[in-house]
N, C-alpha and C. Protein backbone atom coordinates (compact mmCIF):
# COMPACT_ATOMS: atom_id res chain seq x y z
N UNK A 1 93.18 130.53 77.93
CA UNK A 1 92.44 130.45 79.16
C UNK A 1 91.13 131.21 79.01
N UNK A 2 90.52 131.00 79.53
CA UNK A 2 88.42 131.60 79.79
C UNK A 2 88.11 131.61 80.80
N UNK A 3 87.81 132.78 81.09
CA UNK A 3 87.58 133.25 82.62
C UNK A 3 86.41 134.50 82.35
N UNK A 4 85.40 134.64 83.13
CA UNK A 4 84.72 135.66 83.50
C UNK A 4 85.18 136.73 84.61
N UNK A 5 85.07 138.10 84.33
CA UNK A 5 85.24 139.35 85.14
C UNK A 5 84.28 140.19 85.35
N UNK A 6 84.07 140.54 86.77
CA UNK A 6 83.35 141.52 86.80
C UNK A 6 84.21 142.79 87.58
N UNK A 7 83.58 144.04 86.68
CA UNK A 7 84.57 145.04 87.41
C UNK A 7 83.38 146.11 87.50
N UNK A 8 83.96 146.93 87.90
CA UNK A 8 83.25 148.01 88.47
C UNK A 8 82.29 147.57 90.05
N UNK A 9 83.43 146.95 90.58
CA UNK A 9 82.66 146.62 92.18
C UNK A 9 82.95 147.92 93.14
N UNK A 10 84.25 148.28 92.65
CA UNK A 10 84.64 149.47 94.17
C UNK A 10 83.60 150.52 94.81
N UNK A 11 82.72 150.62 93.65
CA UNK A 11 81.66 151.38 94.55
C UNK A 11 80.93 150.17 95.88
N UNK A 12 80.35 149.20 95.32
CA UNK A 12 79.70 148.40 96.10
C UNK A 12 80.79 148.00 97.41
N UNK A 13 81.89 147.71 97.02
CA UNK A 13 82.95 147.30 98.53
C UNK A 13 82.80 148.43 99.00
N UNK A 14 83.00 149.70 98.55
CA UNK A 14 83.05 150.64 99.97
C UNK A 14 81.51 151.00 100.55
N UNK A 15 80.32 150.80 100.03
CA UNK A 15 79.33 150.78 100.57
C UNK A 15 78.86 149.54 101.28
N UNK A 16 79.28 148.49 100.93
CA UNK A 16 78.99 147.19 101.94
C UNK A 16 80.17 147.39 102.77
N UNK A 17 81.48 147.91 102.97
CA UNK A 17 82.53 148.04 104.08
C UNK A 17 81.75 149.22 105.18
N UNK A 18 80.56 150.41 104.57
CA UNK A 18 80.34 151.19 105.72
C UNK A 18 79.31 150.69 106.51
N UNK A 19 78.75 149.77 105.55
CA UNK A 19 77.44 149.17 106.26
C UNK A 19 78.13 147.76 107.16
N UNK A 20 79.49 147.47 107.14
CA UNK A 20 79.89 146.37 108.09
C UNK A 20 78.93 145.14 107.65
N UNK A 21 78.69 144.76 106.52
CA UNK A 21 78.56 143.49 105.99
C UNK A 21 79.03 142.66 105.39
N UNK A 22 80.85 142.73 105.45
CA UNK A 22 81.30 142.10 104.72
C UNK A 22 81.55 140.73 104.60
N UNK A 23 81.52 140.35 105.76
CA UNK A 23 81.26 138.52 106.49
C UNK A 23 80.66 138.07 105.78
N UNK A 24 79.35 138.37 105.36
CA UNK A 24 78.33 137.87 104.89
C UNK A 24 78.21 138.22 103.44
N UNK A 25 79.39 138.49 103.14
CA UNK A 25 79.11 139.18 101.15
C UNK A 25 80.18 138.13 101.61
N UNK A 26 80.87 137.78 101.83
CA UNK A 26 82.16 137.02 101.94
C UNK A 26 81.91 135.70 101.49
N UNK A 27 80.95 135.47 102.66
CA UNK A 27 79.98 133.74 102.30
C UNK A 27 79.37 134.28 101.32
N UNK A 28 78.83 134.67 100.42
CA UNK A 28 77.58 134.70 99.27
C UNK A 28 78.98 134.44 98.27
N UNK A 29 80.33 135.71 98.27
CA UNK A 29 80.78 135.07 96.87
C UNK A 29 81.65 133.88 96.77
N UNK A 30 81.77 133.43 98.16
CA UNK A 30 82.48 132.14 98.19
C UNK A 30 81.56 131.02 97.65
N UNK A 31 80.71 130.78 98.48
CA UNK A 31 79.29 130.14 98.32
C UNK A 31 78.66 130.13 96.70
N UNK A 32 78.90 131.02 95.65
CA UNK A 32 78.64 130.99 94.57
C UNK A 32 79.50 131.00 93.59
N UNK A 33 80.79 132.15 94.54
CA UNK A 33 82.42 130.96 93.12
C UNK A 33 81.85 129.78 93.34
N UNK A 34 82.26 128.81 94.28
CA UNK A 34 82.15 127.02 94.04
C UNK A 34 81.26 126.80 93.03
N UNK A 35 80.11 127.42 93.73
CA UNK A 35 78.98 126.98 92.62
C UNK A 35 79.33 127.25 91.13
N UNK A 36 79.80 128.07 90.88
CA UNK A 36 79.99 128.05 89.60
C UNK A 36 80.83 127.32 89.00
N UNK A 37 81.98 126.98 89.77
CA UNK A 37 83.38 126.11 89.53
C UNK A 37 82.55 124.58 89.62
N UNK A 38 81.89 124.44 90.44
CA UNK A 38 80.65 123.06 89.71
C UNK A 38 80.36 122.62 89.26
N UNK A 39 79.69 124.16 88.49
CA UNK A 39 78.91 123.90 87.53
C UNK A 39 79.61 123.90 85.91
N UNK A 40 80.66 124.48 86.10
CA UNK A 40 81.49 124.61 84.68
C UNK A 40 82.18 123.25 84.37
N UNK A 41 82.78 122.84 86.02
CA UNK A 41 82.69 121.38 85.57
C UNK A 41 82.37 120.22 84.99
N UNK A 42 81.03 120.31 85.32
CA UNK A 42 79.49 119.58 84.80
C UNK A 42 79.38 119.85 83.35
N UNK A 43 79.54 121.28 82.68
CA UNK A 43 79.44 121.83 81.70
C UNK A 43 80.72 121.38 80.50
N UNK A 44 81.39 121.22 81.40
CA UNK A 44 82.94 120.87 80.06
C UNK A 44 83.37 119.55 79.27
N UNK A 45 83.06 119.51 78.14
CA UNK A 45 83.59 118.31 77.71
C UNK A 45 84.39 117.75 78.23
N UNK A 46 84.19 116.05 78.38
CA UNK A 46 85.28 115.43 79.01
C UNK A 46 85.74 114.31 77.61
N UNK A 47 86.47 114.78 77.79
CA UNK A 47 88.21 113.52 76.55
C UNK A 47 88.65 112.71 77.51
N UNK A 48 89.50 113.51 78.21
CA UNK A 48 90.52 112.63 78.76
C UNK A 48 90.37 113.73 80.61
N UNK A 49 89.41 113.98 80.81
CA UNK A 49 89.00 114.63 82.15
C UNK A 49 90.21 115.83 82.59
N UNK A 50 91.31 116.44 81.50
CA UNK A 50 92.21 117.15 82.03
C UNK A 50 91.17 118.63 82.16
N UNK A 51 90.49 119.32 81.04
CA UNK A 51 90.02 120.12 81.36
C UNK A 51 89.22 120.45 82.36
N UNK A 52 88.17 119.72 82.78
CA UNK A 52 87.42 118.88 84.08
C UNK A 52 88.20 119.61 84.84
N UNK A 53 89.53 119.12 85.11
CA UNK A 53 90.30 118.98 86.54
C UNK A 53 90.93 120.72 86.10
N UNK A 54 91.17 120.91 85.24
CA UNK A 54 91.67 122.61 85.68
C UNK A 54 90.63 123.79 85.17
N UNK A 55 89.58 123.40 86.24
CA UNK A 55 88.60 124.35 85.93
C UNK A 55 89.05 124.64 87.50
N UNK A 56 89.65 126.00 87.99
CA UNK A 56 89.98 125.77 89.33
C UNK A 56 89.14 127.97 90.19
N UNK A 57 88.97 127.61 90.92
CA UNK A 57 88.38 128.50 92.14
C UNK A 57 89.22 129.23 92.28
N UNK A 58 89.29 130.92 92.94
CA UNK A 58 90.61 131.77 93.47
C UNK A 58 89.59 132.57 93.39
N UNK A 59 89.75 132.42 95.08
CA UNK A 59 88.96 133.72 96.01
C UNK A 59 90.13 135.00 96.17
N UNK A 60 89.73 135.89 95.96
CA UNK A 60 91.01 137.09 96.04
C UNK A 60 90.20 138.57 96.58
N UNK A 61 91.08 139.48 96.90
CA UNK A 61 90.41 140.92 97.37
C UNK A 61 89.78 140.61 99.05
N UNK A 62 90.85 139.66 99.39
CA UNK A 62 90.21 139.86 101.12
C UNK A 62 88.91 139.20 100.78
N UNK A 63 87.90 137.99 99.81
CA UNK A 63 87.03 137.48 100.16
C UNK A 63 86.19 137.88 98.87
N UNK A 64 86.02 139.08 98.57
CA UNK A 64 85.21 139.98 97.98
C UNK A 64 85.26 139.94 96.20
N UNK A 65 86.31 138.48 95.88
CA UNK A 65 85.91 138.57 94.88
C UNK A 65 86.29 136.47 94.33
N UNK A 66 85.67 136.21 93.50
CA UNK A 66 85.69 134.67 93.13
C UNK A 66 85.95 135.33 91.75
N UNK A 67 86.83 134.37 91.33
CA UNK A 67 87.36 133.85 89.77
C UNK A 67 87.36 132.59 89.49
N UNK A 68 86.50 131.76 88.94
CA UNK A 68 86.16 130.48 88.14
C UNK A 68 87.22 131.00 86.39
N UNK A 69 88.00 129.88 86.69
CA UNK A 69 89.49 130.30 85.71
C UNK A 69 89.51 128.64 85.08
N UNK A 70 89.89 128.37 83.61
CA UNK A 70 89.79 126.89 83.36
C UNK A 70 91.18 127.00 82.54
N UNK A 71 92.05 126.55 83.51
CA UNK A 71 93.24 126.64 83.35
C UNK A 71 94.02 125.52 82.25
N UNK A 72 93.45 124.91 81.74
CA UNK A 72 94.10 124.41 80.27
C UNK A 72 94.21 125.05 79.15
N UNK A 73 95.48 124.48 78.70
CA UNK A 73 95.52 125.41 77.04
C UNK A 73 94.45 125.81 76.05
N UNK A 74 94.14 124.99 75.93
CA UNK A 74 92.56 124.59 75.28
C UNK A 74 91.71 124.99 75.68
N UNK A 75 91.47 125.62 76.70
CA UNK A 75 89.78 126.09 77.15
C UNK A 75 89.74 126.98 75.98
N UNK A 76 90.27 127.97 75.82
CA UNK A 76 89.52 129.17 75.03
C UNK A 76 89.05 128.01 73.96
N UNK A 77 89.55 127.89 73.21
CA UNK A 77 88.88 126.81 71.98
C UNK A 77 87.82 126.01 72.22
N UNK A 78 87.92 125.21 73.25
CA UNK A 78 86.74 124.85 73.86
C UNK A 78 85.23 125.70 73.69
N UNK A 79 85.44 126.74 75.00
CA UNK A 79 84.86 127.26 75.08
C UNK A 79 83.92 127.97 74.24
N UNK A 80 84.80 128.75 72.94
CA UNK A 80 84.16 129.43 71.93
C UNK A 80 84.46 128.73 70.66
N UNK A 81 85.26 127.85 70.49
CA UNK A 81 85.47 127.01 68.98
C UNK A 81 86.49 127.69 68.52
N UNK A 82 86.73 127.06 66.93
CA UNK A 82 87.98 127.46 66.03
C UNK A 82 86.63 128.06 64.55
N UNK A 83 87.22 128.24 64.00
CA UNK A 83 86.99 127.91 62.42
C UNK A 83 86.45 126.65 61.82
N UNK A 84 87.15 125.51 62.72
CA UNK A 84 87.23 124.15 62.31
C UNK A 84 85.95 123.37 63.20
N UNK A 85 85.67 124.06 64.39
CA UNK A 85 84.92 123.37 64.76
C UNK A 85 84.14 124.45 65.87
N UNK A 86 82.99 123.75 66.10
CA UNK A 86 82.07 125.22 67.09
C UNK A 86 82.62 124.95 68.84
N UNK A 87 82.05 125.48 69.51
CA UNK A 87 82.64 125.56 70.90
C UNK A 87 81.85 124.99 71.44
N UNK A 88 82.19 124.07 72.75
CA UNK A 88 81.39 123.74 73.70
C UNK A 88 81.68 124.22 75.07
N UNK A 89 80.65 125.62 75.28
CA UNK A 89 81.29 126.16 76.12
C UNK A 89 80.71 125.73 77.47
N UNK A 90 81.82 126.19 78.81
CA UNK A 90 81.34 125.57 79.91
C UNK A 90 81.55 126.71 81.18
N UNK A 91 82.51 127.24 80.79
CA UNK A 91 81.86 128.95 81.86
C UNK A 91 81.13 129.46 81.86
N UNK A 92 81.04 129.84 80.27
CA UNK A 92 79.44 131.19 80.10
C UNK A 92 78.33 130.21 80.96
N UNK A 93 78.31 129.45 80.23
CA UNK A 93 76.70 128.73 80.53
C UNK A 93 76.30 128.79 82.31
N UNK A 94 77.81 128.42 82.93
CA UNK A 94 78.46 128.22 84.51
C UNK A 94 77.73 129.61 85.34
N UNK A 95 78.38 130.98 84.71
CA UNK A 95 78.31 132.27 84.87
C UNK A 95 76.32 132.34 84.77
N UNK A 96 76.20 131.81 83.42
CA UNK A 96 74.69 132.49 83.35
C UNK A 96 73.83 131.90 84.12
N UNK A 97 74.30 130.43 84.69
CA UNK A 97 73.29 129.98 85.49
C UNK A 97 73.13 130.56 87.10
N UNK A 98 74.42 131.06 87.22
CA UNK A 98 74.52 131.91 88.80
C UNK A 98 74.21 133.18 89.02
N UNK A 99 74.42 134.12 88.06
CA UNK A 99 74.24 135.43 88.04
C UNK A 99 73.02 135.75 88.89
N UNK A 100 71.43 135.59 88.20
CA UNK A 100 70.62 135.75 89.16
C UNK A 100 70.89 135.06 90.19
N UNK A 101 70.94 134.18 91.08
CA UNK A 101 71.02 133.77 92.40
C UNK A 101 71.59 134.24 93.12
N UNK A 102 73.46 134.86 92.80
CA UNK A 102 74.10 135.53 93.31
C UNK A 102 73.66 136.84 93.24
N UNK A 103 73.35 137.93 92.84
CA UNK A 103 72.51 139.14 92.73
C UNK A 103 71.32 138.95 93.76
N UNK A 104 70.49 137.94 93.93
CA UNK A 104 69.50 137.54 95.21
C UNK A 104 69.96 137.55 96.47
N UNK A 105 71.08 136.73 96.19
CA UNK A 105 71.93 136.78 97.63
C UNK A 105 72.16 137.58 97.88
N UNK A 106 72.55 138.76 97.17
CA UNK A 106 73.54 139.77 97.56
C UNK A 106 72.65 141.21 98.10
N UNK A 107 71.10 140.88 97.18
CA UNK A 107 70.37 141.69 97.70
C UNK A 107 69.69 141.33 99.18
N UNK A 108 69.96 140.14 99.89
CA UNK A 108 69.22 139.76 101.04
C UNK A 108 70.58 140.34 101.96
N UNK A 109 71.75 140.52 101.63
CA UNK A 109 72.84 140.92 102.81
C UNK A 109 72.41 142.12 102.69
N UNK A 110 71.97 142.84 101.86
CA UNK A 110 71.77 144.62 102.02
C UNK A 110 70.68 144.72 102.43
N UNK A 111 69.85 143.55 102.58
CA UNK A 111 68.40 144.26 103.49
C UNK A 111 68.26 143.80 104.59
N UNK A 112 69.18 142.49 104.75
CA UNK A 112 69.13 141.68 106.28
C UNK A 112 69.64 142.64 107.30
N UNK A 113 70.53 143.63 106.95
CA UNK A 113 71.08 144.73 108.19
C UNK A 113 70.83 145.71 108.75
């Protein structure tokens, strides 16, 4: 499986929980998991469309956090290759195309309040 993580948020949840913006961090990482689950879609070789179909979304942490997860056996190989053959990856690329946008977003909920 191939999945992206980001950690070291707990500082930011308890400073967006005192500032009472969490509604709105809520929609930004919902609003940009999909997007990324989209876009990895778009990104993944299609054979026989199984990988396609288990590239799947899971919002978790009360809202505050998206996991784009590509739930076939095969993704990791996919993703980064074997020995035998190179990778065609479809998260990273997914991840790198959102990062700035989501970071934009996230800086307009901390100044909109």
């Amino acid at each position: 499986m191939s999945h992206f993580e980001i950690r070291g948020t707990d500082e930011l949840s308890k400073a967006l929980k005192k500032l009472g913006k969490l509604d709105g961090v809520r929609n930004v990482v919902k609003k940009h998991g999909a997007q990324m689950q989209s876009s990895s879609q778009r990104f993944a070789p299609v054979d026989t469309g199984f990988l396609k179909q288990n590239i799947k979304l899971y919002i978790e942490d009360g809202g505050l956090t998206a996991r784009v997860k590509s739930e076939a056996d095969y993704a990791v190989y996919q993703e980064y290759g074997t020995r035998y053959q190179s990778g065609t990856p479809h998260i990273r690329p997914a991840f790198n195309k959102q990062r700035s946008p989501f970071i934009s977003d996230m800086q307009k909920q901390l100044k909109s309040r």
